[in-house]
N, C-alpha and C. Protein backbone atom coordinates (compact mmCIF):
# COMPACT_ATOMS: atom_id res chain seq x y z
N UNK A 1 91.22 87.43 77.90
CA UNK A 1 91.69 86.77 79.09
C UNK A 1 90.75 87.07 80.24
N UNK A 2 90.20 85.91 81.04
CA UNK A 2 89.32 86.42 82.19
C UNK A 2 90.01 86.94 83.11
N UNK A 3 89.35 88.14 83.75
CA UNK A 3 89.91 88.46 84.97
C UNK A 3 89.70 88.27 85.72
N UNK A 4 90.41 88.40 86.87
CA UNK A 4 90.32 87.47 88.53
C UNK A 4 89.50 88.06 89.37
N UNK A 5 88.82 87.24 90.07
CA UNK A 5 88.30 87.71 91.21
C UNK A 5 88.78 88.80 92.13
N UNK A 6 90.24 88.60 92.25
CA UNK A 6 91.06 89.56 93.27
C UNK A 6 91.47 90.21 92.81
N UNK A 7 91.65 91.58 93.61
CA UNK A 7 91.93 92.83 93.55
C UNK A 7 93.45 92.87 93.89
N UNK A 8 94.15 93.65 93.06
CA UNK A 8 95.91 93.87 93.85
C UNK A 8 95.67 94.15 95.06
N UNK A 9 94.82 94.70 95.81
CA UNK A 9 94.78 94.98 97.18
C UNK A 9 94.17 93.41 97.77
N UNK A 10 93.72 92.80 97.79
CA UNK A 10 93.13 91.87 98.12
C UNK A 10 94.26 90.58 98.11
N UNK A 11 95.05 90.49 96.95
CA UNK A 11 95.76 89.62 96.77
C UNK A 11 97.53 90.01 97.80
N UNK A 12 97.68 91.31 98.24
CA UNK A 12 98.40 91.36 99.03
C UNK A 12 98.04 91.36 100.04
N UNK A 13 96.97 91.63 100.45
CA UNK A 13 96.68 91.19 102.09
C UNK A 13 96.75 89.89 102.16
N UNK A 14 96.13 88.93 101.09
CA UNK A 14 96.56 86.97 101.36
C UNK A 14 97.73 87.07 101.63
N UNK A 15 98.50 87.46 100.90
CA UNK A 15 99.97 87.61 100.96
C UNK A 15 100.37 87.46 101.83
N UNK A 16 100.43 88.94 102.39
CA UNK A 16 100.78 89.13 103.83
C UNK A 16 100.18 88.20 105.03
N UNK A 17 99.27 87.68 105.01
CA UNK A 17 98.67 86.72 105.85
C UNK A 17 99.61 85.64 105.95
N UNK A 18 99.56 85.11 104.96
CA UNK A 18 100.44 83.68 104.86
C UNK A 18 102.40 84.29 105.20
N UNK A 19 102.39 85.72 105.09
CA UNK A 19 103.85 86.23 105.88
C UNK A 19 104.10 85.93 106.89
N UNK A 20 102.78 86.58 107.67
CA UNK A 20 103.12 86.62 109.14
C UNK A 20 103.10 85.53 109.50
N UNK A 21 102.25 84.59 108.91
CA UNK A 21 102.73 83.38 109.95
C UNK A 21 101.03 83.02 110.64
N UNK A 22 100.19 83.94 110.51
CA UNK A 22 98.78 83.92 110.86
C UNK A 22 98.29 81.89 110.07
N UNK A 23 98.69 81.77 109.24
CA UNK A 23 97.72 80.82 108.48
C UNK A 23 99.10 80.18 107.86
N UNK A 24 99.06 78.79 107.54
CA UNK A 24 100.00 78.15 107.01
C UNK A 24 99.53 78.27 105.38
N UNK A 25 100.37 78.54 104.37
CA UNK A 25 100.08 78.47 102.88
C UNK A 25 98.57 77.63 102.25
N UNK A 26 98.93 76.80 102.66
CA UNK A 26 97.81 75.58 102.21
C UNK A 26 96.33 76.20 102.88
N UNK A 27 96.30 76.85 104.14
CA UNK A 27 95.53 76.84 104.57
C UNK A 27 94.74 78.15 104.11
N UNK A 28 95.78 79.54 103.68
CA UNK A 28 95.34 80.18 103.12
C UNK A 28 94.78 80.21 101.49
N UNK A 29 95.24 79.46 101.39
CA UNK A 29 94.92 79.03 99.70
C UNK A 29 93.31 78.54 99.92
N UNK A 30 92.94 77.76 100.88
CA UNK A 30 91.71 76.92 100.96
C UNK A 30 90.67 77.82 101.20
N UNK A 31 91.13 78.71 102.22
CA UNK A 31 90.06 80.15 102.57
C UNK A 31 89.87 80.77 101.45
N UNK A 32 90.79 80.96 100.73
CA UNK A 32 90.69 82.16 99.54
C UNK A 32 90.15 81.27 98.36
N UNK A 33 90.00 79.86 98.25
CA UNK A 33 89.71 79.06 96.99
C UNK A 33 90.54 79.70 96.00
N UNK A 34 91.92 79.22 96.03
CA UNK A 34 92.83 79.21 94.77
C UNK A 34 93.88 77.90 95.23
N UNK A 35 94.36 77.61 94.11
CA UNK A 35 95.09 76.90 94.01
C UNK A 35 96.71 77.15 94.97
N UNK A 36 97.67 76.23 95.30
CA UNK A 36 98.73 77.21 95.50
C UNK A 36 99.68 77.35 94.15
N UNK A 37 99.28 77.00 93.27
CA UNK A 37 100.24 77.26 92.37
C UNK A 37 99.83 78.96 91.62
N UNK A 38 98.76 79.04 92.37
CA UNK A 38 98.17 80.36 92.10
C UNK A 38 98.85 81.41 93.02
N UNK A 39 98.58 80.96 94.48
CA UNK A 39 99.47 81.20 95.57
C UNK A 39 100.98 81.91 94.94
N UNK A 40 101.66 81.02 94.85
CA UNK A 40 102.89 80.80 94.59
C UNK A 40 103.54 82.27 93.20
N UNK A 41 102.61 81.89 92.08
CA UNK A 41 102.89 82.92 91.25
C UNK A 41 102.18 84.41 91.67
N UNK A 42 101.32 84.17 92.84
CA UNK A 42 101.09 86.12 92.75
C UNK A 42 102.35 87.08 93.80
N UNK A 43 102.57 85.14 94.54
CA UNK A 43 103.67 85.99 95.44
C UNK A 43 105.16 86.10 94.85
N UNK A 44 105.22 85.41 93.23
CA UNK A 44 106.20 86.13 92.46
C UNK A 44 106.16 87.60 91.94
N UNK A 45 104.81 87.52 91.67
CA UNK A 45 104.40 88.88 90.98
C UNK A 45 104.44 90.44 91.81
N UNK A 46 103.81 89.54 93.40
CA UNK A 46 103.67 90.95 94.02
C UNK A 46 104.41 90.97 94.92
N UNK A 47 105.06 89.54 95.41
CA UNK A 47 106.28 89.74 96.53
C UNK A 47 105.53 90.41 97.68
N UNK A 48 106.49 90.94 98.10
CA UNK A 48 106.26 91.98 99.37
C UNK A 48 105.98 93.35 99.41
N UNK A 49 104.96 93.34 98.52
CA UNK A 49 104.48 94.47 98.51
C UNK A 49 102.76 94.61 99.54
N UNK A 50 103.08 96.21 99.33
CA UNK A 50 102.16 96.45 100.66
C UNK A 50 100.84 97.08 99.87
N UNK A 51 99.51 96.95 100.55
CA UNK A 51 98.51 97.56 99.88
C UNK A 51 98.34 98.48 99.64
N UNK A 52 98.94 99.57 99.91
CA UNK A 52 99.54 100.76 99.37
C UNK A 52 99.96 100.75 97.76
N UNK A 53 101.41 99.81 98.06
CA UNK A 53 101.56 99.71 97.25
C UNK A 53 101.29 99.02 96.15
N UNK A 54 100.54 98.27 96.38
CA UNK A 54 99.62 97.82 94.50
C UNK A 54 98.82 98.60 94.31
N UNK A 55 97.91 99.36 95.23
CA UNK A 55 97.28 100.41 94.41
C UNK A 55 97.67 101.38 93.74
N UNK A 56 99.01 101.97 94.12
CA UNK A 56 99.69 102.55 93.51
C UNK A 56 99.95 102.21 92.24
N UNK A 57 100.64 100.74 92.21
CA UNK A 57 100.93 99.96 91.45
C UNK A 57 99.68 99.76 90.31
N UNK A 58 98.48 99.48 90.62
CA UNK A 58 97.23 99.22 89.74
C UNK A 58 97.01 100.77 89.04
N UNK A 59 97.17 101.60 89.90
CA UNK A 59 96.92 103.25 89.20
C UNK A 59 98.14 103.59 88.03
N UNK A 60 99.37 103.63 88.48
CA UNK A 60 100.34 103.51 87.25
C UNK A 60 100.35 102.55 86.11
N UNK A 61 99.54 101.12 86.44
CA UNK A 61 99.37 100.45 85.48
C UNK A 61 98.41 101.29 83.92
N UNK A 62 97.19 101.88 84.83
CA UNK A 62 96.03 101.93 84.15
C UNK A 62 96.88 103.54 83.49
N UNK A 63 97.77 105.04 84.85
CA UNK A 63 98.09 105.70 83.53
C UNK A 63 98.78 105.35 82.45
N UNK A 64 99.74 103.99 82.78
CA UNK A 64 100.55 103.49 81.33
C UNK A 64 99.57 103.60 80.22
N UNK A 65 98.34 102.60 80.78
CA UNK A 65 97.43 102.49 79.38
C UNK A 65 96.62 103.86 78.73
N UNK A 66 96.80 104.70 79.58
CA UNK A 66 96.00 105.74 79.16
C UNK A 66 97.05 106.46 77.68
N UNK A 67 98.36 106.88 78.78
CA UNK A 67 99.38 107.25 77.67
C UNK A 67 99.81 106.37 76.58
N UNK A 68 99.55 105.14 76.46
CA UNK A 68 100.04 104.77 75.16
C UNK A 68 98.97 104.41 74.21
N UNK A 69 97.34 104.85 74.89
CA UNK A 69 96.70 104.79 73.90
C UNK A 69 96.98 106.21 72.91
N UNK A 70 96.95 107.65 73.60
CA UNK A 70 96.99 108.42 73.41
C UNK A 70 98.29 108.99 72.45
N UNK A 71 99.07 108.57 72.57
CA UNK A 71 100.46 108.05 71.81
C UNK A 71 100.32 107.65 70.72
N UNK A 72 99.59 106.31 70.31
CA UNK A 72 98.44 105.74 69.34
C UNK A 72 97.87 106.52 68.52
N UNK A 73 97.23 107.95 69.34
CA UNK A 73 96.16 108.50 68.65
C UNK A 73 96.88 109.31 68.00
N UNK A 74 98.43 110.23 68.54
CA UNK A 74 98.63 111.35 68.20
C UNK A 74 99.29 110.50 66.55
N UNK A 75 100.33 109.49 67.08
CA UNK A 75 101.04 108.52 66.02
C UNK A 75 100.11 108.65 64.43
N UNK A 76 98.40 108.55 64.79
CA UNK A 76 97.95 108.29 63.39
C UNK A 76 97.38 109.69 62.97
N UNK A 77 97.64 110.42 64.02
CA UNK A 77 97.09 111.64 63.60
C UNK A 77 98.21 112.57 62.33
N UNK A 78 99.48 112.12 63.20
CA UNK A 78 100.77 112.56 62.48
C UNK A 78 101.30 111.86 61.34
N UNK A 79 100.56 110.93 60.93
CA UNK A 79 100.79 109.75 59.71
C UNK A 79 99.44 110.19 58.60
N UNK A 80 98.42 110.52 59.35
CA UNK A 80 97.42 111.43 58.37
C UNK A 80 97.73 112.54 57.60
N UNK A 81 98.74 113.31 58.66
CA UNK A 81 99.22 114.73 57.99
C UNK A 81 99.99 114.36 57.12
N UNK A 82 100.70 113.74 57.29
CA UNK A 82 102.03 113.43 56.07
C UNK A 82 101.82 113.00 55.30
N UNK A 83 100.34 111.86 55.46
CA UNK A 83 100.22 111.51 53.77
C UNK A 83 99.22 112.31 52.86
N UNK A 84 98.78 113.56 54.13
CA UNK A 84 97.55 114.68 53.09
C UNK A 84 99.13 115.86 52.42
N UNK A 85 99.64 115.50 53.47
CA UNK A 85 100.96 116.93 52.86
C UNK A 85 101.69 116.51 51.62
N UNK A 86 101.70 114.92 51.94
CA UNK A 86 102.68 114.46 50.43
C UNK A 86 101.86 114.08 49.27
N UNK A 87 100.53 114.22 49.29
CA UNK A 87 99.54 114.34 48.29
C UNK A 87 99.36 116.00 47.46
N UNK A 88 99.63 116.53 48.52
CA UNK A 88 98.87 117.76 48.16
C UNK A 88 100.01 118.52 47.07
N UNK A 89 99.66 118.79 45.70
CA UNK A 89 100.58 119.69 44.96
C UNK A 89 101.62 120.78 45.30
C-alpha cells in the first residue's frame, strides 16, 4: 500500500485549520492537493485530535508493531521447543 505524503502531525494541523474557521474545506483541500473525500475520511480517522496527540498516537502505533512482532518471534521459538522435546526419546 503506498504511503502518504502526510504526516499524522501534518494531517492534524489541516484539520485544525479547516476547524477554526481560518480556510473554508474546499479551500483547504486545494492548498494541501487532496481530494475532499480525502479531507473528509482523515477527519474520521483523526477527528479532533491535537498534534500532540497523533504523535503520540503514531509512536504507540509503531510500539504495537514492535510487540507483536516480537510475540511472533517468542510464539516460534516456543513451537521449536515442543517439537525438539516431543521428538526427543
Amino acid at each position: 500500500m503506498k504511503q502518504g505524503q502526510y504526516s499524522q502531525e501534518q494531517i492534524a494541523a489541516l484539520l485544525r485549520r479547516a476547524e477554526m474557521g481560518e480556510q473554508s474545506i474546499s479551500a483547504v483541500c486545494r492548498d494541501a492537493g487532496i481530494t475532499q473525500t480525502t479531507f473528509y475520511r482523515w477527519r474520521t480517522r483523526f477527528g479532533t485530535m491535537s498534534v500532540s496527540e497523533a504523535q503520540r498516537l503514531k509512536e504507540l502505533e509503531s510500539e504495537n508493531a514492535r510487540l507483536k512482532r516480537l510475540l511472533a518471534e517468542r510464539d516460534l521459538e516456543v513451537d521449536a521447543l515442543q517439537a525438539y522435546l516431543a521428538k526427543k526419546p
